[in-house]
Protein backbone atom coordinates (compact mmCIF):
# COMPACT_ATOMS: atom_id res chain seq x y z
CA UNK A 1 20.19 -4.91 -43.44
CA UNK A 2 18.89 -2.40 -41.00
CA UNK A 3 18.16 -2.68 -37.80
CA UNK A 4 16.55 0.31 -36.41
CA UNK A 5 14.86 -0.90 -33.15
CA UNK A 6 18.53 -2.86 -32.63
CA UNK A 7 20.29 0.51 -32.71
CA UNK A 8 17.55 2.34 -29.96
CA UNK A 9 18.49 -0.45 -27.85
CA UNK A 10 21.92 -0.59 -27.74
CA UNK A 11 23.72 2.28 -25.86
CA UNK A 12 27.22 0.57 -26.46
CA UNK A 13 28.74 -2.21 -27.84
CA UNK A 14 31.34 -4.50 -25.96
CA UNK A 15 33.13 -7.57 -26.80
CA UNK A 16 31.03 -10.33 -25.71
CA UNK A 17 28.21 -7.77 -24.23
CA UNK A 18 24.64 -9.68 -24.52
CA UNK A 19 21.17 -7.45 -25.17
CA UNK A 20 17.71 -8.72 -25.16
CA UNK A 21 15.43 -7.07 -27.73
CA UNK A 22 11.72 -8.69 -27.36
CA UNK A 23 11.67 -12.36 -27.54
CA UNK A 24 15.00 -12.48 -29.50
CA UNK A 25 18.58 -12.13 -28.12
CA UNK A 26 21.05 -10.15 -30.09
CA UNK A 27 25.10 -11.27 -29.85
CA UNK A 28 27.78 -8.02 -30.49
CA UNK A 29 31.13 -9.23 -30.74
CA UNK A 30 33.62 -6.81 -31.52
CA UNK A 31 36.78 -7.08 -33.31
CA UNK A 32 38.90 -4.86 -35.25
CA UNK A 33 38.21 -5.37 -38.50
CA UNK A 34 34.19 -5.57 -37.98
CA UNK A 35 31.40 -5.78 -35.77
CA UNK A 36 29.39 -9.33 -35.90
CA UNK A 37 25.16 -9.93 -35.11
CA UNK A 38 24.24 -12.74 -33.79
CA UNK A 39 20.81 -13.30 -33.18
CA UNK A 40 19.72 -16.46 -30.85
CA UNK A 41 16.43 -17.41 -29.37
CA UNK A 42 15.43 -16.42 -26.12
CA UNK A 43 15.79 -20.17 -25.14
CA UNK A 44 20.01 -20.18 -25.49
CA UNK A 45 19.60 -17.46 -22.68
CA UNK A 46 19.05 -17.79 -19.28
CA UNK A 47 16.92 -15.43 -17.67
CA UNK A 48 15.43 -14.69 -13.81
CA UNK A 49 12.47 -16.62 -14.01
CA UNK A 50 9.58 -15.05 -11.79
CA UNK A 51 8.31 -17.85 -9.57
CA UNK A 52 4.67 -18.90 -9.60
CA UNK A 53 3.10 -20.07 -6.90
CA UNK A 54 1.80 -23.59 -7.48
CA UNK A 55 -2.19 -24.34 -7.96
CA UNK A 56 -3.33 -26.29 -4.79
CA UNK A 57 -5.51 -29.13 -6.61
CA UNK A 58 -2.37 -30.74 -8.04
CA UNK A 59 -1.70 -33.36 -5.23
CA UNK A 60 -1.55 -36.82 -4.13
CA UNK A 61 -1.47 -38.56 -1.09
CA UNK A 62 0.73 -41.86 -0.37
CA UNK A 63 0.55 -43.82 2.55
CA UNK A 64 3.58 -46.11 3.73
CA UNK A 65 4.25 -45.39 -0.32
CA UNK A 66 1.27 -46.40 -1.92
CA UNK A 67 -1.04 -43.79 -3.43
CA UNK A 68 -4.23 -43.55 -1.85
CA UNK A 69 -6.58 -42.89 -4.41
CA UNK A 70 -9.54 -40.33 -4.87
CA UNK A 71 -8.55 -37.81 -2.73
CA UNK A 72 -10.18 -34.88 -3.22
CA UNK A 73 -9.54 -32.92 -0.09
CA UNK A 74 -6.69 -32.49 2.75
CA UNK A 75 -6.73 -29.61 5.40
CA UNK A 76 -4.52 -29.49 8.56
CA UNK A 77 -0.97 -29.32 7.42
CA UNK A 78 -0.86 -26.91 10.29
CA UNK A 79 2.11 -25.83 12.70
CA UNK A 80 1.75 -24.11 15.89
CA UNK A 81 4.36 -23.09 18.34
CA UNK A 82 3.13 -22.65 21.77
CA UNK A 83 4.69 -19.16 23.26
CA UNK A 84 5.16 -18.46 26.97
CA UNK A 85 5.40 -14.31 28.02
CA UNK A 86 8.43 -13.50 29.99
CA UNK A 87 8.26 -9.98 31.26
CA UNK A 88 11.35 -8.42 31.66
CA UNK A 89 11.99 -5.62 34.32
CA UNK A 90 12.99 -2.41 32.82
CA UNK A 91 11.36 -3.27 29.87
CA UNK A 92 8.00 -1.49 29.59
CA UNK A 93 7.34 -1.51 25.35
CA UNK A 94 7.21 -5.32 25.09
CA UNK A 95 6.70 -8.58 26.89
CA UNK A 96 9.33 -11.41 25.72
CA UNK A 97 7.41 -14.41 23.68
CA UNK A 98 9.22 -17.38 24.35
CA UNK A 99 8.64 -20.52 22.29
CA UNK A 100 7.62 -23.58 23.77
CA UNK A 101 6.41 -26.73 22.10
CA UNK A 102 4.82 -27.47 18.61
CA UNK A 103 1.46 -29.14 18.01
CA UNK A 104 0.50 -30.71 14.64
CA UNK A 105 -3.31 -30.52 13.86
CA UNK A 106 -4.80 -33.72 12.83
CA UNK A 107 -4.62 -34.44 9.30
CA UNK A 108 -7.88 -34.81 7.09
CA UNK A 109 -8.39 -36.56 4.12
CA UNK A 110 -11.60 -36.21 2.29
CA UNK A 111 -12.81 -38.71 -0.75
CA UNK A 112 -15.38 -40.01 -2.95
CA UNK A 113 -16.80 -43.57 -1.57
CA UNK A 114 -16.16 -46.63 -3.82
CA UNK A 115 -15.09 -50.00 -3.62
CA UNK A 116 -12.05 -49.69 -1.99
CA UNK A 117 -12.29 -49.50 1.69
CA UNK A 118 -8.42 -49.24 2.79
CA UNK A 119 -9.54 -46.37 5.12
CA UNK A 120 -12.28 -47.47 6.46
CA UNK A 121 -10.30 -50.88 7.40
CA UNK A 122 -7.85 -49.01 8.87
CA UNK A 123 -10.04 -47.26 11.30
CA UNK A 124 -11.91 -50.59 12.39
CA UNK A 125 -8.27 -51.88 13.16
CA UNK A 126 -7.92 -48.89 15.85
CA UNK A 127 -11.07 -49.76 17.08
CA UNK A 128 -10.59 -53.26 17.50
CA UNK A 129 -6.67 -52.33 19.50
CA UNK A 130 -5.13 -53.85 16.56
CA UNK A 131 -3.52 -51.35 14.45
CA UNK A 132 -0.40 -50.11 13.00
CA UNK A 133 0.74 -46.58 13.15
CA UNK A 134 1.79 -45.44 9.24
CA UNK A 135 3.91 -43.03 7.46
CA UNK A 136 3.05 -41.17 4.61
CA UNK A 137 3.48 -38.12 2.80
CA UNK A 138 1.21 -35.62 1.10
CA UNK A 139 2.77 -33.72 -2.23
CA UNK A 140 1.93 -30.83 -4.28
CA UNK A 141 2.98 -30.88 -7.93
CA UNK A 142 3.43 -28.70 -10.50
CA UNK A 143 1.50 -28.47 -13.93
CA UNK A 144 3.76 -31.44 -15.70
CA UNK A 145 2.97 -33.30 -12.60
CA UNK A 146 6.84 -32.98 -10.86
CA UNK A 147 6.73 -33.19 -7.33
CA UNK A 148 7.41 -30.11 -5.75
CA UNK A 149 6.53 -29.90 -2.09
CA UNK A 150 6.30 -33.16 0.18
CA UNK A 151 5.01 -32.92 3.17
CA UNK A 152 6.20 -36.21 4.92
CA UNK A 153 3.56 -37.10 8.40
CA UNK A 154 5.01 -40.08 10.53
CA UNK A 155 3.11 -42.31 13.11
CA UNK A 156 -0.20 -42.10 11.53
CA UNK A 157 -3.49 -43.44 12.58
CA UNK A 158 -7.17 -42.59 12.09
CA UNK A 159 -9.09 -41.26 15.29
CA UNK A 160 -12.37 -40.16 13.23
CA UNK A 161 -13.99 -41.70 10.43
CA UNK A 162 -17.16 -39.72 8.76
CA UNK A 163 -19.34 -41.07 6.92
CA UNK A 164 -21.51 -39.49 3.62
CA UNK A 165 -24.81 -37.19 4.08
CA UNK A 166 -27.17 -39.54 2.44
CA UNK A 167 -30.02 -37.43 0.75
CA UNK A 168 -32.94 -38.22 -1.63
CA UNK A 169 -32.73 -35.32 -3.32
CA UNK A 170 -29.30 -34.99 -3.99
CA UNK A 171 -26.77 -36.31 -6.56
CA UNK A 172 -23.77 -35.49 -4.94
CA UNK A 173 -20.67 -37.51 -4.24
CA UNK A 174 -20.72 -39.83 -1.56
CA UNK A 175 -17.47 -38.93 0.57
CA UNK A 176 -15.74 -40.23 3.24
CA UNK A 177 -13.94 -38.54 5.71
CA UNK A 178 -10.85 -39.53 7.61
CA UNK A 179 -8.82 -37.84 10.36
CA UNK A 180 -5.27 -38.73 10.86
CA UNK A 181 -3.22 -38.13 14.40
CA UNK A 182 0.63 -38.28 14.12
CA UNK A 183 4.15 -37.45 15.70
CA UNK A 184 5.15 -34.95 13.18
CA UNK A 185 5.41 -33.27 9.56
CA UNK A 186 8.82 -32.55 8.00
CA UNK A 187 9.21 -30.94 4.77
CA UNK A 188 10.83 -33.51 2.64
């Protein structure tokens, strides 16, 4: 057996040393009678994995843990700490930015019309002053469909509800649009 690209590769050989060559893995164990190969699949060996980012139309939305279905947009996971300038005397480069409080943008949920009106329920109960405030969480998954990222909102209601642009012309989705006040979103 030769192994010519093997012996390019390895500058030395230790007892228990590990070398990858390509997609295959090659064991040198040393003793002193002879010199073993070993040759395992990449798969035995653990490598640094480079981390993807994850695609953004992989999500669902659940709603004091039910799925609400159809979603096909959400915008305003959105963060923003107030600052306040303190000028310090002396200090002529810079002016201090001191944090303050956080607002929370309203959350929007955008889907496709059907028979199920949960949503649009919901918003008549605000209207009407009868209406309870809901949890829920918004998660991003990976290809196999893990959960990866949950974004959990509390104290939910709907302040706007949109309705479709109805068009002769068109054959476009009907959609729906709902906007969401809350206390809060925690990574969870």
């Amino acid at each position: 057996m030769r192994f010519p690209k093997l012996i390019a590769i390895l500058v030395e050989i230790r007892k228990g040393a590990f070398w990858r060559l390509n997609n295959i893995f090659v064991a040198c164990f040393a003793s002193s009678q002879f010199v073993k190969f070993f040759l395992l699949e990449k798969k035995l060996m653990t490598t640094a994995k480079k981390p993807y980012p994850y695609t953004s139309f992989r999500f669902r939305v659940e709603i004091e843990g039910i799925t609400v279905a159809q979603i096909s947009d959400v915008t305003g996971l959105q963060l923003e700490t107030e600052t306040e300038p303190y000028e310090e005397g002396g200090v002529n480069d810079f002016v201090h930015q001191l944090p303050k409080r956080t607002k929370y943008q309203h959350i929007t949920l955008k889907r496709g019309i059907t028979d199920l009106d949960q949503m649009w329920r919901w918003h008549q109960d605000v209207v009407s002053g009868k209406f309870k405030r809901k949890n829920g969480s918004i998660i991003l998954m990976d290809v196999a469909g893990d959960d990866k990222w949950r974004w959990n909102f509390v104290q939910a209601y709907p302040v706007k509800w949109t309705g479709p642009d109805l068009k002769a012309d068109s054959n476009t989705v009907a959609f729906e649009t709902v906007e969401l006040a809350h206390h809060g979103i925690k990574k969870g």
